[in-house]
N, C-alpha and C. Protein backbone atom coordinates (compact mmCIF):
# COMPACT_ATOMS: atom_id res chain seq x y z
N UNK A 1 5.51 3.11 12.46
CA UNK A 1 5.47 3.27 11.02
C UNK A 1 4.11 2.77 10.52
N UNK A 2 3.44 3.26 9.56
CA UNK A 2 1.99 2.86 9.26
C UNK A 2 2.49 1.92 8.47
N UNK A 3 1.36 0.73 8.65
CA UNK A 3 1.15 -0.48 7.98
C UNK A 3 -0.06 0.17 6.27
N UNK A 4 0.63 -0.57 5.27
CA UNK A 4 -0.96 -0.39 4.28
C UNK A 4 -0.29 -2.13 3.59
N UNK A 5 -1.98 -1.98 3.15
CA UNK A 5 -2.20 -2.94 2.45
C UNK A 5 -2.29 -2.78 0.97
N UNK A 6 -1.79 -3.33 -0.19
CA UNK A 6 -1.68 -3.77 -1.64
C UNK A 6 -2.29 -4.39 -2.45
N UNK A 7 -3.55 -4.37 -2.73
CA UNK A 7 -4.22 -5.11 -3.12
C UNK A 7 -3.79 -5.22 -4.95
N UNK A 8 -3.23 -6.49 -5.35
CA UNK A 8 -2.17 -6.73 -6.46
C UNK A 8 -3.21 -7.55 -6.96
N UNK A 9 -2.52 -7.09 -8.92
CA UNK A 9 -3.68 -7.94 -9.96
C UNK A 9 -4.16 -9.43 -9.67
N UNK A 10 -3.16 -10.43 -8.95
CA UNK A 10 -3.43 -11.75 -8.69
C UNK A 10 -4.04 -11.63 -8.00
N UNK A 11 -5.12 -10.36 -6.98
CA UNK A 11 -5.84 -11.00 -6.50
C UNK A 11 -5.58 -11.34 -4.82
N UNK A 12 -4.34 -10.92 -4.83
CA UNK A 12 -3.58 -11.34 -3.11
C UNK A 12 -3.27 -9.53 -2.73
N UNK A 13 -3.33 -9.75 -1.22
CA UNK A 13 -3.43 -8.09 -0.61
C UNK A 13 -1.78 -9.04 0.08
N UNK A 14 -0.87 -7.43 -0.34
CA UNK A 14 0.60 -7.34 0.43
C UNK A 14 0.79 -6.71 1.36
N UNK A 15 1.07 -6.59 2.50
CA UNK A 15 1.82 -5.50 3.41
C UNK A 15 2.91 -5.33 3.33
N UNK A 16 2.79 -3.79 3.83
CA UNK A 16 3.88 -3.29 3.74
C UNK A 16 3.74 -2.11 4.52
N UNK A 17 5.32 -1.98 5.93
CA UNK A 17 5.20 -1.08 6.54
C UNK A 17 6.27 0.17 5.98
N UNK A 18 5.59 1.57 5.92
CA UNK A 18 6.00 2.53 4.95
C UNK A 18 5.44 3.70 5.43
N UNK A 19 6.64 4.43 5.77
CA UNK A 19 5.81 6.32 6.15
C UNK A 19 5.40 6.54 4.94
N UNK A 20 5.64 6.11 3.84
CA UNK A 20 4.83 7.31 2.09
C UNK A 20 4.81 6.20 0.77
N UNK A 21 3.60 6.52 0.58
CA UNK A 21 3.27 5.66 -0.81
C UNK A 21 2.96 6.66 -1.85
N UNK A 22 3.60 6.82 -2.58
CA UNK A 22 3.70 7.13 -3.68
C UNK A 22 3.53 6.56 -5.04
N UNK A 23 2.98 7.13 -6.02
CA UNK A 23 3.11 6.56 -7.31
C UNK A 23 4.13 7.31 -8.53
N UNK A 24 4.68 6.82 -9.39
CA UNK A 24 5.68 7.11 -10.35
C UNK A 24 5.57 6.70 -11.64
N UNK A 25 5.57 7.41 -12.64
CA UNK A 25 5.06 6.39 -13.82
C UNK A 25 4.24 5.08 -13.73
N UNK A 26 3.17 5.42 -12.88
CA UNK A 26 2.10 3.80 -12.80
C UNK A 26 2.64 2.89 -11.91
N UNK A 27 4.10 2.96 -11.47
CA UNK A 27 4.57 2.17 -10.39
C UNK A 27 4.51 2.84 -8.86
N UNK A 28 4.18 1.84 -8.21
CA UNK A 28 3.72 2.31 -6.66
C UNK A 28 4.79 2.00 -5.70
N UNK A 29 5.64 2.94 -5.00
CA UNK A 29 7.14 3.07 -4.47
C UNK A 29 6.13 3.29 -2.82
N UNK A 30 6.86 2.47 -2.00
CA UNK A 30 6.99 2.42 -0.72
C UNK A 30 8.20 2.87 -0.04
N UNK A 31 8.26 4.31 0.46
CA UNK A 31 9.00 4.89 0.90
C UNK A 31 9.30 4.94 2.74
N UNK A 32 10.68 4.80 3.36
CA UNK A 32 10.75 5.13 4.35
C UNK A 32 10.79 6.67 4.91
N UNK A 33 10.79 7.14 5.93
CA UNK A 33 11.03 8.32 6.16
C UNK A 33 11.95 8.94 5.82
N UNK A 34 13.27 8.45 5.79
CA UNK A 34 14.37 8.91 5.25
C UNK A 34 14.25 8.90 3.56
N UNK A 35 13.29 8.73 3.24
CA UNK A 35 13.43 8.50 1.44
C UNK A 35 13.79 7.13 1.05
N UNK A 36 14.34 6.35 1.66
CA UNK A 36 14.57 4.77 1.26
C UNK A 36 13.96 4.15 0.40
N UNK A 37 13.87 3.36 -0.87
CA UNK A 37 12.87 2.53 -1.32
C UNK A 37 12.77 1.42 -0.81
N UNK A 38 11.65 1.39 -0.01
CA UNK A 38 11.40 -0.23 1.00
C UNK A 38 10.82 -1.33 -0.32
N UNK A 39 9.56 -0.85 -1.32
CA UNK A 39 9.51 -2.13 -1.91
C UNK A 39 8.62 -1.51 -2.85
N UNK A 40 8.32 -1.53 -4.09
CA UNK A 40 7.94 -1.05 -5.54
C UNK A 40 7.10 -2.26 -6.21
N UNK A 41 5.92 -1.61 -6.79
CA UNK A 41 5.06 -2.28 -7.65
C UNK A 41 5.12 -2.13 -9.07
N UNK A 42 5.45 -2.59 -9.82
CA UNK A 42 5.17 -2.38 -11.36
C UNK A 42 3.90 -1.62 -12.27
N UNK A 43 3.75 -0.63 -13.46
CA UNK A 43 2.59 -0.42 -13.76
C UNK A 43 2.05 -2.10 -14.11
N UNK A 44 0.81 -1.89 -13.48
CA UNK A 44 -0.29 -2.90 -13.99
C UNK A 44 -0.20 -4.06 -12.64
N UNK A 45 0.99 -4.19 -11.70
CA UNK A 45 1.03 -5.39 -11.33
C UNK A 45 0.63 -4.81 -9.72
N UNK A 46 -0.49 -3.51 -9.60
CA UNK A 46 -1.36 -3.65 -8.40
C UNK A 46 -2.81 -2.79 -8.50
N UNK A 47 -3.37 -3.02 -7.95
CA UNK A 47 -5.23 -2.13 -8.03
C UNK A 47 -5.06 -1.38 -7.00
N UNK A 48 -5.41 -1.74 -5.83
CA UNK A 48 -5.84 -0.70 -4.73
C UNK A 48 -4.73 -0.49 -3.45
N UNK A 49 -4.49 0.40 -2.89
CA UNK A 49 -4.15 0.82 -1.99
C UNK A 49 -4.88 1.17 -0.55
N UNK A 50 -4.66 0.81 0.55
CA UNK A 50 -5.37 0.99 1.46
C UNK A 50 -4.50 1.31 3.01
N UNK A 51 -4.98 2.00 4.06
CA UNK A 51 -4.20 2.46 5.26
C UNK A 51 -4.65 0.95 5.89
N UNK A 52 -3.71 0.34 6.66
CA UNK A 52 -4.23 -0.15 7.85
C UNK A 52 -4.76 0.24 9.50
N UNK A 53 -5.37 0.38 9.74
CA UNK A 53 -5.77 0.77 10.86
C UNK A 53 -6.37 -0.24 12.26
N UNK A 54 -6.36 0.10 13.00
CA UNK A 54 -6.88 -0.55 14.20
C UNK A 54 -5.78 -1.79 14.77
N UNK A 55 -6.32 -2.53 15.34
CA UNK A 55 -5.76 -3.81 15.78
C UNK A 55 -4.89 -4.74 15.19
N UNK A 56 -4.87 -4.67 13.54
CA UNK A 56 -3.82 -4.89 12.72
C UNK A 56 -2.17 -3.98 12.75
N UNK A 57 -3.09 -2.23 12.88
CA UNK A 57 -2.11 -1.62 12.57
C UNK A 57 -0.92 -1.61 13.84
N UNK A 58 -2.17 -1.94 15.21
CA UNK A 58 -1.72 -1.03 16.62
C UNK A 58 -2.28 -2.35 17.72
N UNK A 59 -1.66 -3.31 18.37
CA UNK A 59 -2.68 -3.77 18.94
C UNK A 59 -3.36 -3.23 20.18
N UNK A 60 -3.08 -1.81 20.48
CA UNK A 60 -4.39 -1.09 21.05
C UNK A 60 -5.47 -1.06 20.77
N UNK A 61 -5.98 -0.85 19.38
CA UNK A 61 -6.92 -0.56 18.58
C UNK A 61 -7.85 -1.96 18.14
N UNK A 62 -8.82 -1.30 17.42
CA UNK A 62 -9.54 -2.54 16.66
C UNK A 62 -9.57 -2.63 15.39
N UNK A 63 -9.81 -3.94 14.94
CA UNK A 63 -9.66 -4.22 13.93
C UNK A 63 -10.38 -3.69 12.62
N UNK A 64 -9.76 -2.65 11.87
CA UNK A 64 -10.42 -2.34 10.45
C UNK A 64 -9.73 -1.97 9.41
N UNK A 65 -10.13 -2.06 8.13
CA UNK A 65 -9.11 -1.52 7.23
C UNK A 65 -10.16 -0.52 6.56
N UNK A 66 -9.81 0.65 6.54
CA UNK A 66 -10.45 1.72 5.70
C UNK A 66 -10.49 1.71 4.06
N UNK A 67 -11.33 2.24 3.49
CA UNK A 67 -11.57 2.13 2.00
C UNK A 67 -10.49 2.45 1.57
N UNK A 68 -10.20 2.16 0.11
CA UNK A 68 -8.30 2.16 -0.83
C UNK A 68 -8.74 3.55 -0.66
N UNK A 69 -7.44 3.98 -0.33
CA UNK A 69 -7.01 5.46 -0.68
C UNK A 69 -6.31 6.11 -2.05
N UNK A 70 -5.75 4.84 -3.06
CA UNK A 70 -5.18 4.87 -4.22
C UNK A 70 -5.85 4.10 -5.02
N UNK A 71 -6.46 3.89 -6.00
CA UNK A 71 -6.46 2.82 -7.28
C UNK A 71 -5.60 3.02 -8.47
N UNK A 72 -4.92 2.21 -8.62
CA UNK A 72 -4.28 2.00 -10.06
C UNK A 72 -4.84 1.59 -11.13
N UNK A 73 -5.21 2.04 -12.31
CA UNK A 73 -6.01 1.69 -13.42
C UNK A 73 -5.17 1.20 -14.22
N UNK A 74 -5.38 -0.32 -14.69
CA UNK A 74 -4.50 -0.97 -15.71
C UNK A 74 -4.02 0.18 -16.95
N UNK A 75 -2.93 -0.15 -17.11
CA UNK A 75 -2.82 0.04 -18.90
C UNK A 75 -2.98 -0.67 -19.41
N UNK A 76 -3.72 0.29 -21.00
CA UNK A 76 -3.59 -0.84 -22.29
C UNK A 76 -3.00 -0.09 -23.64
């Protein structure tokens, strides 16, 4: 299952392992393969999205995390 990382307004990066990230009204839903909701962000309460890759994701691999693939832009 791919690992991504959450990079949330406080400032702290979350994991979370999830076949599909999606967004929904400004909230960011972590989906299993079966459709499951594994774990949901609030609008406003994350910034960036990112894949994990390498040695984090796989310990075959090496260690990197690729540029956010999502940004969330606050509301005001």
């Amino acid at each position: 299952m791919p690992i991504w990382t959450v990079g949330t307004t406080k400032g702290q990066d979350e994991r979370v392992e999830a076949d599909l990230l999606t967004t929904e009204g400004g909230a960011l839903l972590a989906l299993s393969d079966e459709g499951l909701l594994l774990r949901a962000w609030a609008p406003g309460q994350w910034r960036t999205v990112g894949h994990v890759t390498g040695r984090d994701a796989h310990p075959a691999g090496t260690a990197h995390t690729s540029a956010p693939v999502v940004v969330g832009l606050p509301r005001r």
